[in-house]
Protein backbone atom coordinates (compact mmCIF):
# COMPACT_ATOMS: atom_id res chain seq x y z
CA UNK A 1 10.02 25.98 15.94
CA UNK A 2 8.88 22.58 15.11
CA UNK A 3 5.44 21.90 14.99
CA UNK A 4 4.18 18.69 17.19
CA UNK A 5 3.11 16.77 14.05
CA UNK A 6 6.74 17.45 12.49
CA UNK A 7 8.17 16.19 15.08
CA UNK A 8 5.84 13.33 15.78
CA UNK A 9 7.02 12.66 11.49
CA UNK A 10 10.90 13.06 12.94
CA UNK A 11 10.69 10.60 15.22
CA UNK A 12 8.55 7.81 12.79
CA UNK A 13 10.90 8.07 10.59
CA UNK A 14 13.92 7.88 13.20
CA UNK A 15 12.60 5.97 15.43
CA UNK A 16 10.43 3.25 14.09
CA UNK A 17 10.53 2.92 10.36
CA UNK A 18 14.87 3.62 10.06
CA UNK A 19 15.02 0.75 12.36
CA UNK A 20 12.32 -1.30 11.03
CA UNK A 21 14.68 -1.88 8.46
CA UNK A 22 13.76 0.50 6.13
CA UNK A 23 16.90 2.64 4.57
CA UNK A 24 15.91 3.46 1.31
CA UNK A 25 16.57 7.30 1.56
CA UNK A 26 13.90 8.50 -1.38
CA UNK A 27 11.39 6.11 0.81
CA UNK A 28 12.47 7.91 3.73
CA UNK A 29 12.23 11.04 2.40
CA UNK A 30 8.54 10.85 0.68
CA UNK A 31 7.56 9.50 4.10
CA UNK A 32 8.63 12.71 6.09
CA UNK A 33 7.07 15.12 3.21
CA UNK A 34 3.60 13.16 3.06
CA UNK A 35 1.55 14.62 5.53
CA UNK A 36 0.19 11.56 7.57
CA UNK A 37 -2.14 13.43 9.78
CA UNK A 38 -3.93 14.46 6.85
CA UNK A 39 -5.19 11.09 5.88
CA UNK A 40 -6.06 9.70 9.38
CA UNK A 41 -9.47 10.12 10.48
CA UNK A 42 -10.64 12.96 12.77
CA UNK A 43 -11.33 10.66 16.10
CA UNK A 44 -7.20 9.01 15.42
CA UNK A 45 -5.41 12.39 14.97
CA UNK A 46 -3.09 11.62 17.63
CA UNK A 47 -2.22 8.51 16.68
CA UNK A 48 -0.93 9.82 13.02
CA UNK A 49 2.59 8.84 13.37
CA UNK A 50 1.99 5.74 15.87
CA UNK A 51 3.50 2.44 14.61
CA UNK A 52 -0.03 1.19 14.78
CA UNK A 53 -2.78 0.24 12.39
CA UNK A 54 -5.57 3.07 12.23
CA UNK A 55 -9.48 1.97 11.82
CA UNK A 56 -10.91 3.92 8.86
CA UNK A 57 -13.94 2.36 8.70
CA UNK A 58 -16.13 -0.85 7.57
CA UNK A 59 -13.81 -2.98 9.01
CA UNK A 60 -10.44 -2.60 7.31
CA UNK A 61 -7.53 0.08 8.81
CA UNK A 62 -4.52 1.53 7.81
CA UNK A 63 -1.61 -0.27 7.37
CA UNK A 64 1.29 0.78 10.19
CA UNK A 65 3.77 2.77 9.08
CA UNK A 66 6.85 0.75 9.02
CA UNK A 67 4.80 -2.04 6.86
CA UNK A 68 4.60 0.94 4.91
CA UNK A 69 7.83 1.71 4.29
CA UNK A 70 8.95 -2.03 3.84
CA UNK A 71 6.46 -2.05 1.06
CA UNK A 72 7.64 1.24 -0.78
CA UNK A 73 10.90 0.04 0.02
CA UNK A 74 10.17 -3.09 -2.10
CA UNK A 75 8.69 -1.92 -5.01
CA UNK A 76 11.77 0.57 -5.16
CA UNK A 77 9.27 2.62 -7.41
CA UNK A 78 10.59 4.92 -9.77
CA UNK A 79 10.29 8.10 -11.25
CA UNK A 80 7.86 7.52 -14.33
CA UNK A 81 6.96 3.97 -13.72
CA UNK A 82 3.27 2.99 -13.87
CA UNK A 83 2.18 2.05 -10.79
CA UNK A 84 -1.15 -0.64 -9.56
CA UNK A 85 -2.62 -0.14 -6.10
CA UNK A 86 -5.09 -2.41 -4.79
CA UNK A 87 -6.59 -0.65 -1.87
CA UNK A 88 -7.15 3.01 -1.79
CA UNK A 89 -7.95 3.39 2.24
CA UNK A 90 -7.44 6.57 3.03
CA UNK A 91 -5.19 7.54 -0.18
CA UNK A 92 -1.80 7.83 2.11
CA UNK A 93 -0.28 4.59 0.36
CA UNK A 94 -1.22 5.82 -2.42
CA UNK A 95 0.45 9.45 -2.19
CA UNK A 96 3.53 8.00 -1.35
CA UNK A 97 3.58 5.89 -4.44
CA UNK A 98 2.87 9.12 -6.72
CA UNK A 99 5.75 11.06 -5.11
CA UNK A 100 7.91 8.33 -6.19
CA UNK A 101 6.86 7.22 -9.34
CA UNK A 102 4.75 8.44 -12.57
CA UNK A 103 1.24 7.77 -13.13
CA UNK A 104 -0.49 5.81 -10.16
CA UNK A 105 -3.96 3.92 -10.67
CA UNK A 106 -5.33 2.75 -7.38
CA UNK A 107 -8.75 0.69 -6.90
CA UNK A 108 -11.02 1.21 -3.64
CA UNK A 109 -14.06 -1.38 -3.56
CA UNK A 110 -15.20 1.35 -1.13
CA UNK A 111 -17.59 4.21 -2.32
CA UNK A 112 -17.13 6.44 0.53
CA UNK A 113 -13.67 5.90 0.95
CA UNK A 114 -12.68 5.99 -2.78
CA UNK A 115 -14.61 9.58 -2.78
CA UNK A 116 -12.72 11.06 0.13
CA UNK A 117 -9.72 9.31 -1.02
CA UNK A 118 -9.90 11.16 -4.36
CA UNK A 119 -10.73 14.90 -2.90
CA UNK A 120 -7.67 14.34 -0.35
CA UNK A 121 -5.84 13.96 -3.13
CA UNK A 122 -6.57 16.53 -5.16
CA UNK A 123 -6.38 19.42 -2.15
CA UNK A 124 -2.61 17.83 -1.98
CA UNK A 125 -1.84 18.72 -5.11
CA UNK A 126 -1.27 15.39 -6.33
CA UNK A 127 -2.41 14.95 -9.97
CA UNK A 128 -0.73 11.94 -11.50
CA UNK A 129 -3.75 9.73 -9.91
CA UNK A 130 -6.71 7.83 -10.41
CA UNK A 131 -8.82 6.66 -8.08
CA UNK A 132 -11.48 3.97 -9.64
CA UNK A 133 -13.93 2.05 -7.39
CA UNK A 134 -14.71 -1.26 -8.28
CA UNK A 135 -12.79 -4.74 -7.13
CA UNK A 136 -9.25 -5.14 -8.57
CA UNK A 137 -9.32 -8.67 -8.42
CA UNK A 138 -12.39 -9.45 -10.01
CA UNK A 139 -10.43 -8.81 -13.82
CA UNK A 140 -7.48 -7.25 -14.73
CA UNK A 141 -7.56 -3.57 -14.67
CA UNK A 142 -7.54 -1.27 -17.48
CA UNK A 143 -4.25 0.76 -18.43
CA UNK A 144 -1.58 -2.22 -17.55
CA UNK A 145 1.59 -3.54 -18.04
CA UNK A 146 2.35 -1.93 -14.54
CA UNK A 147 5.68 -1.42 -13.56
CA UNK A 148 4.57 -2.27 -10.00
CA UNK A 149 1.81 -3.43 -8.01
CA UNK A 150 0.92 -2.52 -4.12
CA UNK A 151 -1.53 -4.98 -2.55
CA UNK A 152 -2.21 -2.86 0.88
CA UNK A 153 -4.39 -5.51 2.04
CA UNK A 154 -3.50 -9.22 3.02
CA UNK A 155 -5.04 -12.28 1.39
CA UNK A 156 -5.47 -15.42 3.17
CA UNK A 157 -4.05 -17.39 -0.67
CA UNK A 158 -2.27 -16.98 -3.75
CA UNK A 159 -4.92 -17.64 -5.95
CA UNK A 160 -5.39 -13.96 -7.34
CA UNK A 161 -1.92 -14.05 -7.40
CA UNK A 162 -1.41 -15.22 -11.42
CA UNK A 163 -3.71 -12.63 -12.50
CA UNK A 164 -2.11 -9.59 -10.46
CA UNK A 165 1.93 -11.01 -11.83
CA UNK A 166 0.34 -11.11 -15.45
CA UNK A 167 -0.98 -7.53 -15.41
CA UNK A 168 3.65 -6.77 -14.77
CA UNK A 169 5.62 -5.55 -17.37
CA UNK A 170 8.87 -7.44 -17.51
CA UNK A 171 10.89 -5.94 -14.68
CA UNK A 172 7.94 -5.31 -12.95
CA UNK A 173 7.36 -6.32 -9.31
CA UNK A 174 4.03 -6.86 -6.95
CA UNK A 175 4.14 -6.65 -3.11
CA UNK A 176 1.46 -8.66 -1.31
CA UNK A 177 0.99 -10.06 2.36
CA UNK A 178 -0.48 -13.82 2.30
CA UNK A 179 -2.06 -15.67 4.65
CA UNK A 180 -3.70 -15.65 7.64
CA UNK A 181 -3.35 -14.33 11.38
CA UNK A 182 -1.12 -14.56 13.12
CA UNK A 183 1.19 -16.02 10.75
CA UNK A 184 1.47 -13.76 6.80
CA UNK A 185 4.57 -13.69 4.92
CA UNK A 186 5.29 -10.31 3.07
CA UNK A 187 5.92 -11.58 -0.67
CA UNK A 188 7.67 -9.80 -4.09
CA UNK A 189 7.80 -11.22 -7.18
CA UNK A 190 9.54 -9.99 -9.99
CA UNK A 191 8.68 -10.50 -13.63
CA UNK A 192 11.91 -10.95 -15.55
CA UNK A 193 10.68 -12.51 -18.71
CA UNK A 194 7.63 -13.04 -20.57
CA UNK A 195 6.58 -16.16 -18.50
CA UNK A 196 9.20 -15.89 -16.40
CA UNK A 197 8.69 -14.95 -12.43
CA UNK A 198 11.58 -14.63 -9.43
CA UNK A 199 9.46 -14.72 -6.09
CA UNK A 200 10.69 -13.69 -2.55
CA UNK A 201 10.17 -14.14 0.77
CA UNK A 202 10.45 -11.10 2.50
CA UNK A 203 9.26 -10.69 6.11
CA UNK A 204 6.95 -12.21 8.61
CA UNK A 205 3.85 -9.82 9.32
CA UNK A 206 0.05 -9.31 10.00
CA UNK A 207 -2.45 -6.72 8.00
CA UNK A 208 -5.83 -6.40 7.92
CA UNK A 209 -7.35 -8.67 4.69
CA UNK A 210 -8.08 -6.10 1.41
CA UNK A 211 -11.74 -6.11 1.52
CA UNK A 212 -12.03 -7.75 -1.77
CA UNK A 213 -11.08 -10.96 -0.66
CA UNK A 214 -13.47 -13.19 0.85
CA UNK A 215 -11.67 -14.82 3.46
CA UNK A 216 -12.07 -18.79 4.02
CA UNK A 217 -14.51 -19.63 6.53
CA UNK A 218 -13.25 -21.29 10.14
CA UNK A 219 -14.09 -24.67 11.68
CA UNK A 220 -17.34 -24.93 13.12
CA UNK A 221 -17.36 -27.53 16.65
């Protein structure tokens, strides 16, 4: 008999992320074998498989889980590829990308969360990841050319985006979200040469801002 949380993962899967336009079947797939509940905090348990961003804490929140999938689905990660993630959270992003790929290096400007992120992990199983703390647009991060790059947090402009393309390895691709509520634009950009870069449009959507960007301050009347 199915447990509720399995079937609260059938129904995700077949009932908001299949029809959010996600049909990438290995996305699919790592989605329904991650266990979500186990990365949601204690007080959001039964919202684990809403279609909802979840706080977790100093102002920043999961990302929902079709925006998830659109963003695996993007970086069509694959087996052995080296793998960037700006913005640990909670470390579910981040176990998705492992089950698809090789080697995953994620970067949490978060303490706390980059700590429980890491011991998550590790009671998973999952062993083909580091967690580092620091700010992964400050420089670019150690053990690059990346075969792709997950921003899970939205920045209001493409400034950090040069650095983040140069730190590709040709084929690579980055996903980011920029600009600013209520109007982002989901963007991938593929490096196909040296100094060469395709860059796409993908979707209209809203996510919280990665907590490394200092966002641009309002008018004052």
């Amino acid at each position: 008999m199915e447990t509720s949380n399995q079937l609260a993962c059938f129904n995700m899967i077949h009932q908001q992320i299949r029809p959010g336009g996600v049909l990438d079947d290995r996305v699919l797939e790592v989605m329904a074998q991650v266990p979500r509940e186990s990365f949601v905090p204690d007080a959001y348990q039964g919202l684990a498989y809403a279609d909802i961003e979840i706080p977790i804490g100093r102002d920043t929140s999961m990302l929902a889980p079709t925006l998830v999938g659109r963003l695996l689905q993007a970086l069509a990660v694959q087996p052995t590829e080296r793998v960037l993630e700006l913005g640990t959270g909670t470390g579910y992003v981040t176990a998705c990308l492992s089950r698809l790929g090789g080697k995953v290096v994620s970067i949490e400007i978060d303490p706390e969360l980059a700590a429980e992120a890491r011991d998550r992990l590790v009671g998973l199983g999952l062993k083909q990841i580091e967690i580092r703390e620091g700010n992964g647009l400050e420089r670019p991060n150690v053990g690059g050319p990346f075969d792709a790059i997950a921003v899970t947090g939205s920045m209001p402009t493409d400034d950090s985006v040069p650095m983040l393309q140069d730190q590709l390895a040709v084929g690579g691709r980055l996903f980011c979200i920029l600009g600013e509520r209520p109007a982002m634009e989901a963007v991938r950009i593929v490096r196909v040469g040296e100094g060469d870069f395709r860059r796409e449009a993908l979707f209209e959507t809203c996510a919280p801002a990665l907590a490394e960007v200092t966002e641009p301050e309002g008018f004052e009347f």
